[in-house]
C-alpha atoms as a PDB file:
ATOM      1  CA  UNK A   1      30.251  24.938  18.246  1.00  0.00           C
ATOM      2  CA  UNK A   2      28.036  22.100  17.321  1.00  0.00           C
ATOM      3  CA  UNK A   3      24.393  23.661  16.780  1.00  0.00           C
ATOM      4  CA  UNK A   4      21.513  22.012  18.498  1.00  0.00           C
ATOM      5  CA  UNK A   5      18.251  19.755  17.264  1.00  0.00           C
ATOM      6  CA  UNK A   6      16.326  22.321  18.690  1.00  0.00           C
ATOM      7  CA  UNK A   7      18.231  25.058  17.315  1.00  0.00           C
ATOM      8  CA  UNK A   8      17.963  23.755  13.996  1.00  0.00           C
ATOM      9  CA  UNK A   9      14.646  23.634  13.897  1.00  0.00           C
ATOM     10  CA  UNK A  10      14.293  26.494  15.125  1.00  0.00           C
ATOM     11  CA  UNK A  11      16.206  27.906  12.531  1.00  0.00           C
ATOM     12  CA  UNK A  12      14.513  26.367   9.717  1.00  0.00           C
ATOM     13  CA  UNK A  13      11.455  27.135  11.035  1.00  0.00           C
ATOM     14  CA  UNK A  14      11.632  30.670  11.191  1.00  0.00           C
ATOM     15  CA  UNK A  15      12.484  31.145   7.678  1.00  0.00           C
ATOM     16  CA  UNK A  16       9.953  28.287   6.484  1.00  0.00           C
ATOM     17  CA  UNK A  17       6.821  30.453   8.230  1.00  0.00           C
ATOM     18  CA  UNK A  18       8.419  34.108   7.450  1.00  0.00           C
ATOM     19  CA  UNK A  19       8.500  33.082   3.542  1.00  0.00           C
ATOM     20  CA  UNK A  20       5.364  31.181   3.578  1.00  0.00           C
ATOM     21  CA  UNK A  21       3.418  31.794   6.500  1.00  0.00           C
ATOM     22  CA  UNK A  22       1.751  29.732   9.326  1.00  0.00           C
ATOM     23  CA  UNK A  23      -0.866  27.848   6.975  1.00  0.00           C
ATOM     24  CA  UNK A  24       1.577  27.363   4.129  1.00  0.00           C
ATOM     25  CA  UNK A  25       4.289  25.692   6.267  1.00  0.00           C
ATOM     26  CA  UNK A  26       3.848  21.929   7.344  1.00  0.00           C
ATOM     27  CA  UNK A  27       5.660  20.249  10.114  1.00  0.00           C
ATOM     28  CA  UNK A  28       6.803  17.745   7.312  1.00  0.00           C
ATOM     29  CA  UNK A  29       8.522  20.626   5.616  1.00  0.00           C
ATOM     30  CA  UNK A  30      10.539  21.835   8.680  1.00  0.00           C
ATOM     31  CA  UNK A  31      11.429  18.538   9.039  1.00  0.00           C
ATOM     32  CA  UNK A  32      12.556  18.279   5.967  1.00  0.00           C
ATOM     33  CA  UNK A  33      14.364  21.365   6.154  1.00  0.00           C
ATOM     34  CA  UNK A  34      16.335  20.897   8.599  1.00  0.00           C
ATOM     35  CA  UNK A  35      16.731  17.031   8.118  1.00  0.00           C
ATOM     36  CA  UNK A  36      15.100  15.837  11.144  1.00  0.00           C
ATOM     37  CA  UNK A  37      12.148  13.254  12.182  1.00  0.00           C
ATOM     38  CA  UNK A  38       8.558  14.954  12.675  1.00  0.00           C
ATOM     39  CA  UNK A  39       9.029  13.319  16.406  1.00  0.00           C
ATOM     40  CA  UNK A  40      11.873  15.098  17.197  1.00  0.00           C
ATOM     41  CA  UNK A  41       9.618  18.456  16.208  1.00  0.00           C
ATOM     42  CA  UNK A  42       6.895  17.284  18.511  1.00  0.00           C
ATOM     43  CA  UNK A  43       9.661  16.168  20.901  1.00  0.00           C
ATOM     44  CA  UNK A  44      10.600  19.843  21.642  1.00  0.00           C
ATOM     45  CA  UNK A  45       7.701  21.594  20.430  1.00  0.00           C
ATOM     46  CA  UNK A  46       4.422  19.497  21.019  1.00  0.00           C
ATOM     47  CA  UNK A  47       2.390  21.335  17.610  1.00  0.00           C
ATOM     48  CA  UNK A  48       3.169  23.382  15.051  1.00  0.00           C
ATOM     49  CA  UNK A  49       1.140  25.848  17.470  1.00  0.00           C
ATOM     50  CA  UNK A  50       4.388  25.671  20.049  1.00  0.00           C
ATOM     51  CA  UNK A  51       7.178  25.601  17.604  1.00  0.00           C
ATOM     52  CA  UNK A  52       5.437  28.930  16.000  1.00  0.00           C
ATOM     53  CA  UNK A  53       5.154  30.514  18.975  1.00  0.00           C
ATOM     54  CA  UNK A  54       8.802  29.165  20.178  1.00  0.00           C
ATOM     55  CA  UNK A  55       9.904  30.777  17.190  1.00  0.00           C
ATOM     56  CA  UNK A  56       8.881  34.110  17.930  1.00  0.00           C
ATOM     57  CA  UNK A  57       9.942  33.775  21.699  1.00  0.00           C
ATOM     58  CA  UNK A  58      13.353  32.813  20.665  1.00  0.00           C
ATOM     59  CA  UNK A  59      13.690  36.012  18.361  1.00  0.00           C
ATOM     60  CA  UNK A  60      12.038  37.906  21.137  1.00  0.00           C
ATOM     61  CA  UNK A  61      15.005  36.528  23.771  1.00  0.00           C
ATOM     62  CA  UNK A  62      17.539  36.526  21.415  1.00  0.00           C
ATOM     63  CA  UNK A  63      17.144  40.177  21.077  1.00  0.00           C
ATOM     64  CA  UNK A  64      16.230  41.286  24.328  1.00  0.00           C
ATOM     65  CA  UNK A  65      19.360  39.750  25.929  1.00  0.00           C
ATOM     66  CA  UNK A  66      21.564  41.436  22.978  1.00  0.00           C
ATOM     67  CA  UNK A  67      19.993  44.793  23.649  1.00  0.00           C
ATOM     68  CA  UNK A  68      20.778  44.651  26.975  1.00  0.00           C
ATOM     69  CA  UNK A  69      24.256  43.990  26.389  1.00  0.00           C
ATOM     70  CA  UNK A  70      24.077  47.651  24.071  1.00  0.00           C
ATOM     71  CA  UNK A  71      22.644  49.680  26.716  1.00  0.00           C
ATOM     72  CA  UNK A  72      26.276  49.004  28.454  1.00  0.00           C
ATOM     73  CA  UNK A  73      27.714  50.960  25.776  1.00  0.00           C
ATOM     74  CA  UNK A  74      25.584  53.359  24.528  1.00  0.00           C
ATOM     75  CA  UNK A  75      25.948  56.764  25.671  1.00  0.00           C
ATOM     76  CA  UNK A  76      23.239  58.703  25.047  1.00  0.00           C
ATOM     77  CA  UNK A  77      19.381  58.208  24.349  1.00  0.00           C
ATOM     78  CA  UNK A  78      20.393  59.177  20.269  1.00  0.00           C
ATOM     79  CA  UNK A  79      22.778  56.453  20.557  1.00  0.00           C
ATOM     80  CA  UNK A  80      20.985  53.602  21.262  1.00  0.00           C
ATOM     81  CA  UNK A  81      18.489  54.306  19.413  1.00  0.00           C
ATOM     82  CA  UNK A  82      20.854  54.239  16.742  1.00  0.00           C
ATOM     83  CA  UNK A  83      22.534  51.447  17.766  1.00  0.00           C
ATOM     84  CA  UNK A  84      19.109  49.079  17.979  1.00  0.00           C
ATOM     85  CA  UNK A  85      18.753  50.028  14.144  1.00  0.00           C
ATOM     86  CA  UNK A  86      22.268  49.228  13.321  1.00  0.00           C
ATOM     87  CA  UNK A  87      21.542  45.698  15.086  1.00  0.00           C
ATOM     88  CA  UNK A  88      18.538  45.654  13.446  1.00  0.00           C
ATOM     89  CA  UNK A  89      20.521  46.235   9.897  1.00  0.00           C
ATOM     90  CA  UNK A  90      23.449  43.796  10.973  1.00  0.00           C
ATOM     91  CA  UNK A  91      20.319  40.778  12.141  1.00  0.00           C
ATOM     92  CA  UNK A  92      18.507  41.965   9.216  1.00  0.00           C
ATOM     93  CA  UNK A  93      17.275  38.485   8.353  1.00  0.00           C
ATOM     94  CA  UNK A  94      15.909  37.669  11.825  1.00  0.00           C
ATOM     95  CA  UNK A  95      14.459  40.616  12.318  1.00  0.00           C
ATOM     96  CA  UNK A  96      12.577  40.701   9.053  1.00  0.00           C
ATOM     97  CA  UNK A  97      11.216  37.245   9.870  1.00  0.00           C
ATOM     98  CA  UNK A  98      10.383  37.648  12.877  1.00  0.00           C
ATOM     99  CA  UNK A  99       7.964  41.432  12.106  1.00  0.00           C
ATOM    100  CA  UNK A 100       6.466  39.146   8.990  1.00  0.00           C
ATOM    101  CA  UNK A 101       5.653  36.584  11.863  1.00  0.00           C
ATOM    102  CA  UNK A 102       4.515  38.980  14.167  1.00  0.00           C
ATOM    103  CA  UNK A 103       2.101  40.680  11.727  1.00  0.00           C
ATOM    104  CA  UNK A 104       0.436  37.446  10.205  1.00  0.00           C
ATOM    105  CA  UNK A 105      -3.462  37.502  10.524  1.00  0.00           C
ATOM    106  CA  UNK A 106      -4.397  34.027  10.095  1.00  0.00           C
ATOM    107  CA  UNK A 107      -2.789  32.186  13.026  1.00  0.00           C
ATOM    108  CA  UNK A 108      -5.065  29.956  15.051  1.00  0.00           C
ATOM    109  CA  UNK A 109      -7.156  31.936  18.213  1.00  0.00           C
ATOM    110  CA  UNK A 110      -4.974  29.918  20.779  1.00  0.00           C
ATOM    111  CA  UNK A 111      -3.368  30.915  23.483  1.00  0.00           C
ATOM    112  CA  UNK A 112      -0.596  28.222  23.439  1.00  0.00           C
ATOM    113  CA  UNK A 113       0.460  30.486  20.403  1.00  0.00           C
ATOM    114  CA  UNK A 114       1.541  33.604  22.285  1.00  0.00           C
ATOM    115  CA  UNK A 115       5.140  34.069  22.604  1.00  0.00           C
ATOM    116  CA  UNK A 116       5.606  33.685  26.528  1.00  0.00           C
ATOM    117  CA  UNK A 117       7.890  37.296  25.773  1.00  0.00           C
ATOM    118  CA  UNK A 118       4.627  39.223  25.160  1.00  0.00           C
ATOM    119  CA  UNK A 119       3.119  38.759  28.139  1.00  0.00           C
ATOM    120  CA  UNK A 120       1.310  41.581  29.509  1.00  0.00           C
ATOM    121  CA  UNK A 121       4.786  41.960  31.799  1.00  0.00           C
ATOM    122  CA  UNK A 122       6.561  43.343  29.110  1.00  0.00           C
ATOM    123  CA  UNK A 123       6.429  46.879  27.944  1.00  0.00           C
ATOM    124  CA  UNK A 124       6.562  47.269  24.435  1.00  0.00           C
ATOM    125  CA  UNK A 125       8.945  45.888  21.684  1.00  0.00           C
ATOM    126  CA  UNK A 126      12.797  44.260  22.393  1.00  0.00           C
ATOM    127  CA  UNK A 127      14.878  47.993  23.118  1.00  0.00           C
ATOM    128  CA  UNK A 128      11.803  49.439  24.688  1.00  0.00           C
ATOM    129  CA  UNK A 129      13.026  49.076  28.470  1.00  0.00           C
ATOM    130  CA  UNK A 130      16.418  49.933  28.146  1.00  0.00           C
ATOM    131  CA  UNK A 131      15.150  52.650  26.098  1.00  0.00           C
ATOM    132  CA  UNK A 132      13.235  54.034  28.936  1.00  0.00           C
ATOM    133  CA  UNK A 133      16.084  53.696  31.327  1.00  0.00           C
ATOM    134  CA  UNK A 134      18.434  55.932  28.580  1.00  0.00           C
ATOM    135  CA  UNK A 135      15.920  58.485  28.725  1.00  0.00           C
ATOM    136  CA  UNK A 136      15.236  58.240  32.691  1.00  0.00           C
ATOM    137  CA  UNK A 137      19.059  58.635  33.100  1.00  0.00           C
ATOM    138  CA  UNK A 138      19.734  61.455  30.340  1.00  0.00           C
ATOM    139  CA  UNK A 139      17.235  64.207  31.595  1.00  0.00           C
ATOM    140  CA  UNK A 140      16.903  62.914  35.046  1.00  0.00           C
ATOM    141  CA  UNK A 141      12.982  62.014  34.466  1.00  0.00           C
ATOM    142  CA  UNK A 142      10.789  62.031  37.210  1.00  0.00           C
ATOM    143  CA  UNK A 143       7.858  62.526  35.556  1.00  0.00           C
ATOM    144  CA  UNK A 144       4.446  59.749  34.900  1.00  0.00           C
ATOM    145  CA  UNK A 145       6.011  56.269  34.030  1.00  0.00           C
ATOM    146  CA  UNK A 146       2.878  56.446  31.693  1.00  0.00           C
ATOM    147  CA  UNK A 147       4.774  59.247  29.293  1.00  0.00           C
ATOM    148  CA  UNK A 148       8.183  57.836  29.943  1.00  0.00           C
ATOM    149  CA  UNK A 149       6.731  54.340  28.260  1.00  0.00           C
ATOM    150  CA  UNK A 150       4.657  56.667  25.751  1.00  0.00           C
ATOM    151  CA  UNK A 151       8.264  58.084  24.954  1.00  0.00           C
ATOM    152  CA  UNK A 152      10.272  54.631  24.479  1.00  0.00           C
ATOM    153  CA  UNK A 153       7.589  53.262  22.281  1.00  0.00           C
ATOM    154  CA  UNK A 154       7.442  56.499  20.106  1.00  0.00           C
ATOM    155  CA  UNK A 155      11.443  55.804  19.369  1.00  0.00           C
ATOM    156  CA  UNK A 156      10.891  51.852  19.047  1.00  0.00           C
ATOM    157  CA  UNK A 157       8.173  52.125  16.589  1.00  0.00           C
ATOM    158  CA  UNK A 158       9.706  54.561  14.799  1.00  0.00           C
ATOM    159  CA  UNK A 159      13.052  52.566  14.475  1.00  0.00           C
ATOM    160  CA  UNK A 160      11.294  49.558  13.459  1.00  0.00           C
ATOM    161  CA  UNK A 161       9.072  51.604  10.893  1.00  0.00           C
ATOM    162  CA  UNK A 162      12.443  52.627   9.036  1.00  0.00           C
ATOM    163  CA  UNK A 163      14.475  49.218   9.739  1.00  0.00           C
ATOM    164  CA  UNK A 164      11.040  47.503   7.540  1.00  0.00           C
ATOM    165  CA  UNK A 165      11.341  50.296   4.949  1.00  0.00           C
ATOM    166  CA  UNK A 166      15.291  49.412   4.861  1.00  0.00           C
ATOM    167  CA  UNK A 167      14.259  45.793   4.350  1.00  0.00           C
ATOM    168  CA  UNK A 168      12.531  46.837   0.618  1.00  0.00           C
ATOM    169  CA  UNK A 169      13.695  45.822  -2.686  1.00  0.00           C
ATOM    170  CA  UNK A 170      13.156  48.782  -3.940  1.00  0.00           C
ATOM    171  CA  UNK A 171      14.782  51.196  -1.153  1.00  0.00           C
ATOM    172  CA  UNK A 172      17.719  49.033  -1.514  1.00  0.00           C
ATOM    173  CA  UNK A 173      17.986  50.031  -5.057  1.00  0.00           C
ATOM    174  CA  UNK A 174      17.492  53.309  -4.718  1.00  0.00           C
ATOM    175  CA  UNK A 175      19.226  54.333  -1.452  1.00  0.00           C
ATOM    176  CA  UNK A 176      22.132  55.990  -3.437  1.00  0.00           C
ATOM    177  CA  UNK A 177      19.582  58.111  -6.069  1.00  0.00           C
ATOM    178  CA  UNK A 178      16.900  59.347  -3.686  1.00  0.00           C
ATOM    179  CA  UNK A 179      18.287  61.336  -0.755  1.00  0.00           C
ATOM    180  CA  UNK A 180      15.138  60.235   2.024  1.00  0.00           C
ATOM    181  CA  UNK A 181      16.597  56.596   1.095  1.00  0.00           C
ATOM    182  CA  UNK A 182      19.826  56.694   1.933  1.00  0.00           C
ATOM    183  CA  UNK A 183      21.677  55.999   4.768  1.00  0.00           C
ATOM    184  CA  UNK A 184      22.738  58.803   6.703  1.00  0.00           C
ATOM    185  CA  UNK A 185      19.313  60.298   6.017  1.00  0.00           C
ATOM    186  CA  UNK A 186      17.866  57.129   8.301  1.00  0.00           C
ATOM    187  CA  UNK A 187      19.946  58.099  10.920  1.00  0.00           C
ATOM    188  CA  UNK A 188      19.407  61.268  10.918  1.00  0.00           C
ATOM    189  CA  UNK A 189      15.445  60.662  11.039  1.00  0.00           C
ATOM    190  CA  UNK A 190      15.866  58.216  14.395  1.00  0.00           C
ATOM    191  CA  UNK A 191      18.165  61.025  15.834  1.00  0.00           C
ATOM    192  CA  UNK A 192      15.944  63.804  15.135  1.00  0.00           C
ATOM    193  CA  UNK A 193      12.714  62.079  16.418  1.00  0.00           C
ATOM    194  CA  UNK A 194      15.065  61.152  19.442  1.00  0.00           C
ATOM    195  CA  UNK A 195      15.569  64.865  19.709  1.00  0.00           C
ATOM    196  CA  UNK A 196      11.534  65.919  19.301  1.00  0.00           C
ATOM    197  CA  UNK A 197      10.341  63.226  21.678  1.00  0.00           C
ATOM    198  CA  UNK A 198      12.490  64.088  24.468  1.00  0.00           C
ATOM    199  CA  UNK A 199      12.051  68.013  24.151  1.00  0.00           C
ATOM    200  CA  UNK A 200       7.960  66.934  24.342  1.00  0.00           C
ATOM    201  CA  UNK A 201       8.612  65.132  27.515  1.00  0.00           C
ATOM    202  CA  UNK A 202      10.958  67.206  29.645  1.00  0.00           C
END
């Protein structure tokens, strides 16, 4: 399948402002990159300010429309959780880029560089919604949408808080000397939180 202009760029992009960041990254260097004319950039994009926030809306899509595909399978809350930090592992790359994105804190105050994806619509983090509908499903929850949301968002954050961890150096190293590093003992943290915040809510 023949990628895309846009795709490329895309692409290129994302690694060019994850490694560098937004004021470190020209549009001259993503066009470089992926071996394109600035025109074609402000073609699709209009600004560095719409390509960055493209970016990031791209990721944000991408794995929205992949986790819904997982809550088809999963079969239990436990499950999907782990089963968003297995993708998580598996997209590594993108999903590294994209938190290191998310968390810069020297973009430009404009609004043309919010992702349309985090609009106040959404309700927390790609996996958050299906999240909620595992739980609503698995203990028959009737209770305020308010803690239901509370209890998705516990799970996401704590996923992504050990999927950044797993992205370290130094973790990667060590995962087969220090037991809290290693695999199964990942798991077993995103099961047993699984496990806590559901008991709290029931």
């Amino acid at each position: 399948m023949t990628i895309s202009t846009k795709e490329t760029i895309l692409k290129v992009a994302s690694q060019l402002f994850a490694d560098s960041g937004y004021d470190n990254t020209s549009v001259r260097d993503i066009a470089k990159g992926a071996d394109v004319n600035i025109s074609a950039i402000n073609y699709h994009f209009k600004s560095k300010v719409g390509l960055f926030a493209e970016v990031l809306n791209h990721n944000i899509e991408t794995l929205r429309s992949q986790f819904t595909e997982l809550y088809s399978v999963a079969t239990s809350t436990e499950d999907c959780a782990v089963r968003i930090y297995s993708h998580f592992e598996k997209e590594s790359n993108t999903f590294y880029n994209s938190m290191k994105m998310f968390l810069v804190n020297n973009l430009p105050l404009e609004e043309d560089i919010i992702p349309k994806s985090c609009s106040g619509e959404q309700k927390g983090p790609p996996g958050t919604e299906i999240l909620m509908e595992m739980i609503r499903k698995e203990i028959n929850f009737k209770g305020e949408e308010t803690l239901l949301l509370w209890a998705a968002r516990n799970i996401m954050h704590n996923i992504i808080i050990i999927s950044l961890v797993s992205q370290s150096s130094f973790v990667k190293m060590m995962n087969k000397e220090v037991a809290h590093f290693s695999e199964e003992e990942k798991i077993e943290s995103i099961r047993r939180n699984v496990r806590s915040t559901l008991n709290f809510i029931r």
